[in-house]
PDB file of N, CA and C in Angstrom:
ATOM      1  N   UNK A   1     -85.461  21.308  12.943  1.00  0.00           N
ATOM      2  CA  UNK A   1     -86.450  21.938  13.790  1.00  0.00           C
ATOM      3  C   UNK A   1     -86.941  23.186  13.062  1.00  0.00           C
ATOM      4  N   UNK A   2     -88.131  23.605  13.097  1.00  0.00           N
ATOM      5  CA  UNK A   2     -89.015  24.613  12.223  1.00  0.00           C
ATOM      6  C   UNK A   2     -88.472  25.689  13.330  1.00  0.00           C
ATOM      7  N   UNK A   3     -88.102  26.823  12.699  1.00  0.00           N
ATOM      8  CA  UNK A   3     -87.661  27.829  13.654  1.00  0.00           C
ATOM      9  C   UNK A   3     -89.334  28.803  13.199  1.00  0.00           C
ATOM     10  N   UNK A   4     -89.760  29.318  12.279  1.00  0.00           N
ATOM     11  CA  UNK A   4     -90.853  29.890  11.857  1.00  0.00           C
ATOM     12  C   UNK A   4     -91.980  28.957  11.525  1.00  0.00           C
ATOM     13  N   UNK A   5     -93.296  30.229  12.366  1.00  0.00           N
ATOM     14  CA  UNK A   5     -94.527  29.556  11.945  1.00  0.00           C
ATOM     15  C   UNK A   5     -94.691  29.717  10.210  1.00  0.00           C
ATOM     16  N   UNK A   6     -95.891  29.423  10.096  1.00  0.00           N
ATOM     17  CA  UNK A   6     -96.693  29.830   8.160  1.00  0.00           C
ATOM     18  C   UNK A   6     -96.591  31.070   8.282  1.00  0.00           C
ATOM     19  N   UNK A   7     -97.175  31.727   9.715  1.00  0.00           N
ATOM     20  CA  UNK A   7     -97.258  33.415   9.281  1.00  0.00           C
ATOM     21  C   UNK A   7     -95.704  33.960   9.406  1.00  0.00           C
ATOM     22  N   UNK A   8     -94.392  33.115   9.422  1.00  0.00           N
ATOM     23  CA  UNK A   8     -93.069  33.883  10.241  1.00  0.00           C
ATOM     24  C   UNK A   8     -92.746  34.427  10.948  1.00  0.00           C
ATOM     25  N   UNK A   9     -93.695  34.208  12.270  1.00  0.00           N
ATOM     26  CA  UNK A   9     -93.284  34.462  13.652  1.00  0.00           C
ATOM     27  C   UNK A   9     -92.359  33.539  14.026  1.00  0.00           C
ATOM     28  N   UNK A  10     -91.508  33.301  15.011  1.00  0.00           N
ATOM     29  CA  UNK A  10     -90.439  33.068  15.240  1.00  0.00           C
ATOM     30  C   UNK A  10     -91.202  32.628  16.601  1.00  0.00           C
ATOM     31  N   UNK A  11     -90.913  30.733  17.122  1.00  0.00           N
ATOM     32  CA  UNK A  11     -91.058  30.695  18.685  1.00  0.00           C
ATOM     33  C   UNK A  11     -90.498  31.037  19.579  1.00  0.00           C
ATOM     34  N   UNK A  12     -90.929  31.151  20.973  1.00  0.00           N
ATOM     35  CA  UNK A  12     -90.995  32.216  22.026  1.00  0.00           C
ATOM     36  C   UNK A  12     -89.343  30.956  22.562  1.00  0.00           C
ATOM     37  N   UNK A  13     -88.588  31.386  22.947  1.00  0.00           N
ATOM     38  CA  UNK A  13     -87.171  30.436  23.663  1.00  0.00           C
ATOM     39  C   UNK A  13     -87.683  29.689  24.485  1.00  0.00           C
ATOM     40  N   UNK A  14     -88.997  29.246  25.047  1.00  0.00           N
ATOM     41  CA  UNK A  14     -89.645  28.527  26.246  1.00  0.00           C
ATOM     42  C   UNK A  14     -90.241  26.943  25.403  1.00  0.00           C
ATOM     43  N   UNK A  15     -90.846  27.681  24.196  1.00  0.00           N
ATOM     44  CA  UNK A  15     -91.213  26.540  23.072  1.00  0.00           C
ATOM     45  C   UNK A  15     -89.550  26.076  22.395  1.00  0.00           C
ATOM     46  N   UNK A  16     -89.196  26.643  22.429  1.00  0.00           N
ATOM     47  CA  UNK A  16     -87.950  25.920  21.678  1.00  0.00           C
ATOM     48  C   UNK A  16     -87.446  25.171  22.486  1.00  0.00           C
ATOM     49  N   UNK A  17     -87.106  25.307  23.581  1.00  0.00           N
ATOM     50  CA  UNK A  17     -86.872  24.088  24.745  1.00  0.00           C
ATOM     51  C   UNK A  17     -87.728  23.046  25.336  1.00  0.00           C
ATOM     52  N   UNK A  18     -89.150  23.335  25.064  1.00  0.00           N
ATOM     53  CA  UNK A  18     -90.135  22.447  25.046  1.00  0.00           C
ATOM     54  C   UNK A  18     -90.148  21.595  23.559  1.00  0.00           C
ATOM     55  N   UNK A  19     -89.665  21.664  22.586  1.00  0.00           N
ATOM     56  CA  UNK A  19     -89.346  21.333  21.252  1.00  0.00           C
ATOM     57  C   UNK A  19     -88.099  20.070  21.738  1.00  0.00           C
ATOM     58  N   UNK A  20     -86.789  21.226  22.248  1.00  0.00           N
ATOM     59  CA  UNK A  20     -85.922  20.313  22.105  1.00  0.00           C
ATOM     60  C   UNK A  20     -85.908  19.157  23.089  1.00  0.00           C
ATOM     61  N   UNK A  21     -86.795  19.541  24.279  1.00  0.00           N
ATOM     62  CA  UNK A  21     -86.887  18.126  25.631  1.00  0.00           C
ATOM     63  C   UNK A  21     -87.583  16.932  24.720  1.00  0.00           C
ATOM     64  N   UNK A  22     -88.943  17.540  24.005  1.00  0.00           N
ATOM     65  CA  UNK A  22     -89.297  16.311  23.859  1.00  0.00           C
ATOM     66  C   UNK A  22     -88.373  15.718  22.344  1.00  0.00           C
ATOM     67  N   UNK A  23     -87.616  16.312  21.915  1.00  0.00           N
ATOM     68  CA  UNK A  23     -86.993  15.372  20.839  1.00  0.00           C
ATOM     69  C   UNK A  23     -85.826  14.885  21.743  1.00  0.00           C
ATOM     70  N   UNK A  24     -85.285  15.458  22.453  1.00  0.00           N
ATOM     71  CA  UNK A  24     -84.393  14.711  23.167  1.00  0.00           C
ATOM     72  C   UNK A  24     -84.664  13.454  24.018  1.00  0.00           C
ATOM     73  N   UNK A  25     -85.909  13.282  24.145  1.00  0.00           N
ATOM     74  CA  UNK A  25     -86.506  11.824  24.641  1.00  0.00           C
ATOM     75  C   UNK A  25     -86.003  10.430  23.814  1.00  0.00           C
ATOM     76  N   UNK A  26     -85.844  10.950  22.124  1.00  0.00           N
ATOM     77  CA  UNK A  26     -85.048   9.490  21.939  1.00  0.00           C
ATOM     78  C   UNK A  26     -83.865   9.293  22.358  1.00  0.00           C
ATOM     79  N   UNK A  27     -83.074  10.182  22.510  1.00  0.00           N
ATOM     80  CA  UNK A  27     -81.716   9.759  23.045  1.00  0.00           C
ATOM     81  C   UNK A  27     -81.569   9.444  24.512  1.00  0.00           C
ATOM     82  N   UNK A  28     -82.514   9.809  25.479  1.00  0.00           N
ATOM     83  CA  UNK A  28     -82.850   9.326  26.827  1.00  0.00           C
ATOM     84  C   UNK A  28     -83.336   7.418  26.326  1.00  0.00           C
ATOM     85  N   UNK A  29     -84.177   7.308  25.762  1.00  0.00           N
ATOM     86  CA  UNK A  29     -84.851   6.448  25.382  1.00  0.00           C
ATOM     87  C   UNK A  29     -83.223   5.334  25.412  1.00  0.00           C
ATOM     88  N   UNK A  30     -82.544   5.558  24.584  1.00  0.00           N
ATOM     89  CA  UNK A  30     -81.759   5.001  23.660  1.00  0.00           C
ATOM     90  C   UNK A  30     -80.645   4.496  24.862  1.00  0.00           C
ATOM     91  N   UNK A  31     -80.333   5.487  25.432  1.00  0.00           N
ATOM     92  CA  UNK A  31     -79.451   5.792  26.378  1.00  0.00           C
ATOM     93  C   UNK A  31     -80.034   4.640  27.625  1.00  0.00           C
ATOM     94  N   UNK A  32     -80.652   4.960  27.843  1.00  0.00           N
ATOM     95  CA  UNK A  32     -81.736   4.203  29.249  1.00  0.00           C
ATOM     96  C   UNK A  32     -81.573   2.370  28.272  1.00  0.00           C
ATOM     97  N   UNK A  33     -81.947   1.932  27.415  1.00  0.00           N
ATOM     98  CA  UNK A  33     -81.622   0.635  26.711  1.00  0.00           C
ATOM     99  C   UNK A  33     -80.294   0.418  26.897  1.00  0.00           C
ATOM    100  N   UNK A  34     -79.560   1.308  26.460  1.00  0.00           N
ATOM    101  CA  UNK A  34     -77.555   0.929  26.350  1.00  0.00           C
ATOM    102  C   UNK A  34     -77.320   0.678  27.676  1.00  0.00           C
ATOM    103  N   UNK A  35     -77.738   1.232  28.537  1.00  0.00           N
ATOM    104  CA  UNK A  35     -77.377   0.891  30.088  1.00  0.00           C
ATOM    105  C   UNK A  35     -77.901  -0.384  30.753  1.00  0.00           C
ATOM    106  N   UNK A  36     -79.306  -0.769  30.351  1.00  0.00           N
ATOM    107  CA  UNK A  36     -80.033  -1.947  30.593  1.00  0.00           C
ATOM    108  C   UNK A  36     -79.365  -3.051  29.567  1.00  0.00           C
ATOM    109  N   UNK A  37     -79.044  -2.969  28.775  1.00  0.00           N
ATOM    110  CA  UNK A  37     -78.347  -4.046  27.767  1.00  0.00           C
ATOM    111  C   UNK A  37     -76.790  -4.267  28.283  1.00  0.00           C
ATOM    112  N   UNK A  38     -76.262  -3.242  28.872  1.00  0.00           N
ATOM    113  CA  UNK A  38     -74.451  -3.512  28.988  1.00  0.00           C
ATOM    114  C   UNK A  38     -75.016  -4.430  30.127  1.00  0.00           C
ATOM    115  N   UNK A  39     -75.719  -4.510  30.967  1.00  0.00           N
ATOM    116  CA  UNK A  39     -75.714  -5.360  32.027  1.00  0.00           C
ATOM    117  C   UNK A  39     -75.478  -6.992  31.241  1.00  0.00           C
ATOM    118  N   UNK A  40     -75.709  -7.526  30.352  1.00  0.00           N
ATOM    119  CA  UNK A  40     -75.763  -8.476  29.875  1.00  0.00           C
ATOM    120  C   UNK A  40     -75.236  -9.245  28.531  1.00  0.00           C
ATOM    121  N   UNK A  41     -75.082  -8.033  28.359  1.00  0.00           N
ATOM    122  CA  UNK A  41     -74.376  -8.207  26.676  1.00  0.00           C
ATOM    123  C   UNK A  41     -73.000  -7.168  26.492  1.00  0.00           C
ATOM    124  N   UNK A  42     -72.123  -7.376  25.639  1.00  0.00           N
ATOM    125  CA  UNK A  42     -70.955  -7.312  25.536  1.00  0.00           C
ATOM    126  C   UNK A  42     -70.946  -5.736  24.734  1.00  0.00           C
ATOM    127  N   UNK A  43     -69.766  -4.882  25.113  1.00  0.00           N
ATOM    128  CA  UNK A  43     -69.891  -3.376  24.834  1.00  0.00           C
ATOM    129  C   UNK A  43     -70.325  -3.013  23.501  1.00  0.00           C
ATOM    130  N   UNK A  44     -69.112  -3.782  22.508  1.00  0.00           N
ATOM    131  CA  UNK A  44     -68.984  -3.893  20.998  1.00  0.00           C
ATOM    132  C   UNK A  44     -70.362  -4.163  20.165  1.00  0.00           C
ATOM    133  N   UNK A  45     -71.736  -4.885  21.443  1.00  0.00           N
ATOM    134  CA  UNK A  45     -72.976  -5.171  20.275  1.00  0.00           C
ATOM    135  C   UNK A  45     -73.788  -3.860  21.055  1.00  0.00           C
ATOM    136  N   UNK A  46     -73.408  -2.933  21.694  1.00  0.00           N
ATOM    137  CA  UNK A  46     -74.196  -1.945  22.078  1.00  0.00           C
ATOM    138  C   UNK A  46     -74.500  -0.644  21.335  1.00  0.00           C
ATOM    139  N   UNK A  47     -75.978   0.382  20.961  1.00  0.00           N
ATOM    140  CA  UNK A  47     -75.953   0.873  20.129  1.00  0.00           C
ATOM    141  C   UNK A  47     -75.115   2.085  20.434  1.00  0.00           C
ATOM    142  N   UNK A  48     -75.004   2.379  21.840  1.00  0.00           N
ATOM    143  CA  UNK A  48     -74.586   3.640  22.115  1.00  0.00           C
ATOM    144  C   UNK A  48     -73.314   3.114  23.464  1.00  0.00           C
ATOM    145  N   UNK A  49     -72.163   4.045  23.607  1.00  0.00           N
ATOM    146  CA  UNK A  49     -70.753   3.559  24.345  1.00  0.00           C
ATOM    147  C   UNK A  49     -71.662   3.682  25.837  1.00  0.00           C
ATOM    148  N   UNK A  50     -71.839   2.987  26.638  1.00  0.00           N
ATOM    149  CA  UNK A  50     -72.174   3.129  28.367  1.00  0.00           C
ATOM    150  C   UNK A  50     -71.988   4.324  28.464  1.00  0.00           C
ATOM    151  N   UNK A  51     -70.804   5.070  28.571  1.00  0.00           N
ATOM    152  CA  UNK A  51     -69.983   6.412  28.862  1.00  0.00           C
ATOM    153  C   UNK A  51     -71.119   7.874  28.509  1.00  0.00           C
ATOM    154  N   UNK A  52     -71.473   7.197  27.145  1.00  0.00           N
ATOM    155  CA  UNK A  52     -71.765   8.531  26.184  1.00  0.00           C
ATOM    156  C   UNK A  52     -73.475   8.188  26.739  1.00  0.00           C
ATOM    157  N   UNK A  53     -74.215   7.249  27.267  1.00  0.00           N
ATOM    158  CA  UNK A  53     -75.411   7.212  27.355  1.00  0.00           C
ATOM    159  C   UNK A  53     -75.184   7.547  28.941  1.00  0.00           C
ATOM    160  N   UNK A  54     -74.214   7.379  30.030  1.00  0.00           N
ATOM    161  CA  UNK A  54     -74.403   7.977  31.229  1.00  0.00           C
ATOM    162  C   UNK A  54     -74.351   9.689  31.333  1.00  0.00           C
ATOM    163  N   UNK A  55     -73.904  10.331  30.026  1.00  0.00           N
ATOM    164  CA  UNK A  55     -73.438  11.851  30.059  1.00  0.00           C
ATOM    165  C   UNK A  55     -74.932  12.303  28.816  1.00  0.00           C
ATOM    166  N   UNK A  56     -75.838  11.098  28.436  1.00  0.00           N
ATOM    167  CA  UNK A  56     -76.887  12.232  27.830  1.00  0.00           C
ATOM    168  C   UNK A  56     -77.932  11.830  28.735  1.00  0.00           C
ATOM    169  N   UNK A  57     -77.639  10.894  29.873  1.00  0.00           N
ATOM    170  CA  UNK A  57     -78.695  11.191  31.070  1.00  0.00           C
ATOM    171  C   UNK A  57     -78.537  12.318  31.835  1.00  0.00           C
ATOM    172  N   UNK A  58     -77.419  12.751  32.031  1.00  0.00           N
ATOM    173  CA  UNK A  58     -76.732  13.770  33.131  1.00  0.00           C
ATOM    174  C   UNK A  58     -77.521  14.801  32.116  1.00  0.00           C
ATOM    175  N   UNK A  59     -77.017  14.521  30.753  1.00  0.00           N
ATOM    176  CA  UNK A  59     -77.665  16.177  30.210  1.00  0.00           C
ATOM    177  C   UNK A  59     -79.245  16.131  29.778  1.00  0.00           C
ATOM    178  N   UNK A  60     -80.010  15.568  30.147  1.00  0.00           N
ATOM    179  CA  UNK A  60     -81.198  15.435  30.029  1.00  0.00           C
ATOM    180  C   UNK A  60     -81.690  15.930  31.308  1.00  0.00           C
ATOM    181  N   UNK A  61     -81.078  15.781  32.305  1.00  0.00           N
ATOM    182  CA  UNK A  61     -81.416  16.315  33.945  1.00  0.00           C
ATOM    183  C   UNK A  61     -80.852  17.821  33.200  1.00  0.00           C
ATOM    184  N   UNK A  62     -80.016  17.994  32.843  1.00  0.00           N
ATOM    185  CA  UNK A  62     -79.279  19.348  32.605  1.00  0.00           C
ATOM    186  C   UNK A  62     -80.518  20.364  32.403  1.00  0.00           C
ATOM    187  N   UNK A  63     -80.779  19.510  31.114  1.00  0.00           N
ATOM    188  CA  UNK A  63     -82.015  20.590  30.594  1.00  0.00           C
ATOM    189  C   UNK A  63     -83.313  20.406  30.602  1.00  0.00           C
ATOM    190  N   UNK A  64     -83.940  19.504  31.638  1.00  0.00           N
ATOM    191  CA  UNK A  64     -84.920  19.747  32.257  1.00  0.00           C
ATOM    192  C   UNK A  64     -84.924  20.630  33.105  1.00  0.00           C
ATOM    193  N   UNK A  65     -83.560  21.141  33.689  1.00  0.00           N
ATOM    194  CA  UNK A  65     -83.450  22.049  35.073  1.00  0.00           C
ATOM    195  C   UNK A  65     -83.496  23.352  34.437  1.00  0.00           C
ATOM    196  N   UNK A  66     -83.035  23.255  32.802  1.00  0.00           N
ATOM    197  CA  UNK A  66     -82.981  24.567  32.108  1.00  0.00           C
ATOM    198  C   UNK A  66     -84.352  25.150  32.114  1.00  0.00           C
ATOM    199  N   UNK A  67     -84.912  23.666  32.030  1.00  0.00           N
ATOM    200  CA  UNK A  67     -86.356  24.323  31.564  1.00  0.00           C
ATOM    201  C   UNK A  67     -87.259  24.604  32.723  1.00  0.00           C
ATOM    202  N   UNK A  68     -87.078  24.346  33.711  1.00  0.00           N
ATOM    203  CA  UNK A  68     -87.342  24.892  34.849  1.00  0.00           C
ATOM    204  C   UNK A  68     -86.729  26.048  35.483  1.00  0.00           C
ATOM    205  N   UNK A  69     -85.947  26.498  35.353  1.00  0.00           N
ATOM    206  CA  UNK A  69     -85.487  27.949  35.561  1.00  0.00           C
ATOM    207  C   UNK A  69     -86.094  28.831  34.441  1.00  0.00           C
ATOM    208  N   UNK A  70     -86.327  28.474  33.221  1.00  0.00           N
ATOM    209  CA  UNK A  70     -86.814  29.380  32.201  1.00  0.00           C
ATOM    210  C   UNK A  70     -88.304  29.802  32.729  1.00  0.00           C
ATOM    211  N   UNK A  71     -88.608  28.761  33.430  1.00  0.00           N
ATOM    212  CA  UNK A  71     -89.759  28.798  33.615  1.00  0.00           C
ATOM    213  C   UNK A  71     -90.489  29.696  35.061  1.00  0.00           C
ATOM    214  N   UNK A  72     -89.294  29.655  36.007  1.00  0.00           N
ATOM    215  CA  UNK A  72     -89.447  30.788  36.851  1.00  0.00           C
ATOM    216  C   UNK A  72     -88.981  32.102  36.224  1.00  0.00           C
ATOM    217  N   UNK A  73     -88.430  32.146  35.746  1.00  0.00           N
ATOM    218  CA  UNK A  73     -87.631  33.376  34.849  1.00  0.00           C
ATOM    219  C   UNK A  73     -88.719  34.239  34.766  1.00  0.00           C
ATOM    220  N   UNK A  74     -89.561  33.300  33.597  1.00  0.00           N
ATOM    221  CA  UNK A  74     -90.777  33.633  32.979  1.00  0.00           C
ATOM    222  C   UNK A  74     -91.871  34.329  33.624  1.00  0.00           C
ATOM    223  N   UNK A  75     -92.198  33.402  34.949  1.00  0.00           N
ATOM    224  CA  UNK A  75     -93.711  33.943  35.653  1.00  0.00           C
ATOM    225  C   UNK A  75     -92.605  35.041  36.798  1.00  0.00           C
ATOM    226  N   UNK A  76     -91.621  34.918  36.999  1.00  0.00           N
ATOM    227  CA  UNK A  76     -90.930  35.978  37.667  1.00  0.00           C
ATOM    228  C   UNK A  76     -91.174  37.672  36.582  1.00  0.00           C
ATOM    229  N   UNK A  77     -90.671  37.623  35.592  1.00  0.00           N
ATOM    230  CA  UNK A  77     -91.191  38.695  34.346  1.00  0.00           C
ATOM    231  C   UNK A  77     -92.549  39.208  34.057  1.00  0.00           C
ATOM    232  N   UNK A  78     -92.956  37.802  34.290  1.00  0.00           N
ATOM    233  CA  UNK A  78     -94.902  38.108  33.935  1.00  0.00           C
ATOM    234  C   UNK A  78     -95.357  37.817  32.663  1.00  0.00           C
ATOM    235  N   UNK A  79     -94.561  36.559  32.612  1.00  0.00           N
ATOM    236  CA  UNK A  79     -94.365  36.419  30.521  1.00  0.00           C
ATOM    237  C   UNK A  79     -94.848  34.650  30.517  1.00  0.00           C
ATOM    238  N   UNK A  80     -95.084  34.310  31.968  1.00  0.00           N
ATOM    239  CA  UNK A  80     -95.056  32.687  31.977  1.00  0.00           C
ATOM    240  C   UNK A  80     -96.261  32.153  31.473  1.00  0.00           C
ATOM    241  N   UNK A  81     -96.860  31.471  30.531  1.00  0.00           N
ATOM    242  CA  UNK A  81     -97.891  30.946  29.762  1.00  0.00           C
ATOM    243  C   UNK A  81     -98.468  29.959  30.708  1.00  0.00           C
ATOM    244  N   UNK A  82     -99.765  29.532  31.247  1.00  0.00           N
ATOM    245  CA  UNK A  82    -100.671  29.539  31.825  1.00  0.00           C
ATOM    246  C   UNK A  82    -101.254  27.828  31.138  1.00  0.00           C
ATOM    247  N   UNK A  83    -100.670  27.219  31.862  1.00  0.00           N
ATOM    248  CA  UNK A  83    -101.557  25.503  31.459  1.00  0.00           C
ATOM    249  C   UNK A  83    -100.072  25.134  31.248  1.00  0.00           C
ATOM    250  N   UNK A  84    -100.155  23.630  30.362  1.00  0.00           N
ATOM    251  CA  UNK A  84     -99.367  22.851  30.771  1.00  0.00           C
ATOM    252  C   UNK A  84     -97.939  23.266  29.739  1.00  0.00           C
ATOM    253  N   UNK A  85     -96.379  22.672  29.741  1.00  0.00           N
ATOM    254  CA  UNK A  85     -95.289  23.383  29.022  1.00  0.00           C
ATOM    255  C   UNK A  85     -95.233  23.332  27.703  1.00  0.00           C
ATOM    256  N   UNK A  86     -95.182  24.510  26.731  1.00  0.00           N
ATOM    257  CA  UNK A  86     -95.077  24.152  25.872  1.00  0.00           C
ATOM    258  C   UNK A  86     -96.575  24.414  25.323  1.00  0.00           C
ATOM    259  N   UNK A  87     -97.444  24.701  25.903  1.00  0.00           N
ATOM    260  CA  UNK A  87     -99.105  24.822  25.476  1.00  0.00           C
ATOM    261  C   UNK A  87     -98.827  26.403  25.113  1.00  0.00           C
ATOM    262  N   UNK A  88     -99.493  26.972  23.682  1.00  0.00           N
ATOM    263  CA  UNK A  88     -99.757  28.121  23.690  1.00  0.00           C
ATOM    264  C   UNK A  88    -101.068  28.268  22.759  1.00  0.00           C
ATOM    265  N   UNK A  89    -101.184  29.637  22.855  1.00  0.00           N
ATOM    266  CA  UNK A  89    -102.526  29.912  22.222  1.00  0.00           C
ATOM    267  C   UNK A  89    -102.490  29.152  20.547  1.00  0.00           C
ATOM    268  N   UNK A  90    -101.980  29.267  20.341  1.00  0.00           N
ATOM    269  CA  UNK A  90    -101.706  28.770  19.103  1.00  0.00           C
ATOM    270  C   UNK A  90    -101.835  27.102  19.038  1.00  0.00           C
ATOM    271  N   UNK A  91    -101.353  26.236  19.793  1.00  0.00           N
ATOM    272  CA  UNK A  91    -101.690  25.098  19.810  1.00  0.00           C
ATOM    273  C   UNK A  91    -102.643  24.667  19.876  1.00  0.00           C
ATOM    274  N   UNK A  92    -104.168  25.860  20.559  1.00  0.00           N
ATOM    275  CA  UNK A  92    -104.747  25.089  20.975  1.00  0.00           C
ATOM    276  C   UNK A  92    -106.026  24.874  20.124  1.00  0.00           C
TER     277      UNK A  92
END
């Protein structure tokens, strides 16, 4: 993950969790298949253990909730960025 822009500003902790949700979508992804596949097929041809794909759903709720508290945090401070998560001037 790029911690610095070209100019070496450093992202704001709101983008870095908007960074890490959406990379964490393959392992939801992955996770959400291992659970739909154990229904039918045998543990040993699965890519990920049932166990370990029911605990990165739990933590995918985890830190969506993170990112929703960051996010009152934020417009609670007066610091909360304005359009959709993860949008900043810079993106646009």
């Amino acid at each position: 993950m790029m911690l610095t822009s070209d100019a070496g500003a450093r992202p704001s902790p709101m983008r870095l969790l908007d960074m890490l949700l959406d990379r964490f979508g393959l392992f939801e992804a992955l996770a959400y298949s291992t659970i739909k596949l154990n229904r039918c097929t045998q543990a040993d041809e699965l890519a990920m253990d049932p166990l370990v794909a029911e605990a990165v759903l739990e933590f995918g709720d985890d830190l969506r909730s993170a990112r929703a508290a960051a996010d009152e945090w934020a417009e609670a401070k007066g610091l909360a960025q304005h359009g959709e998560p993860g949008e900043s001037d810079a993106d646009a």
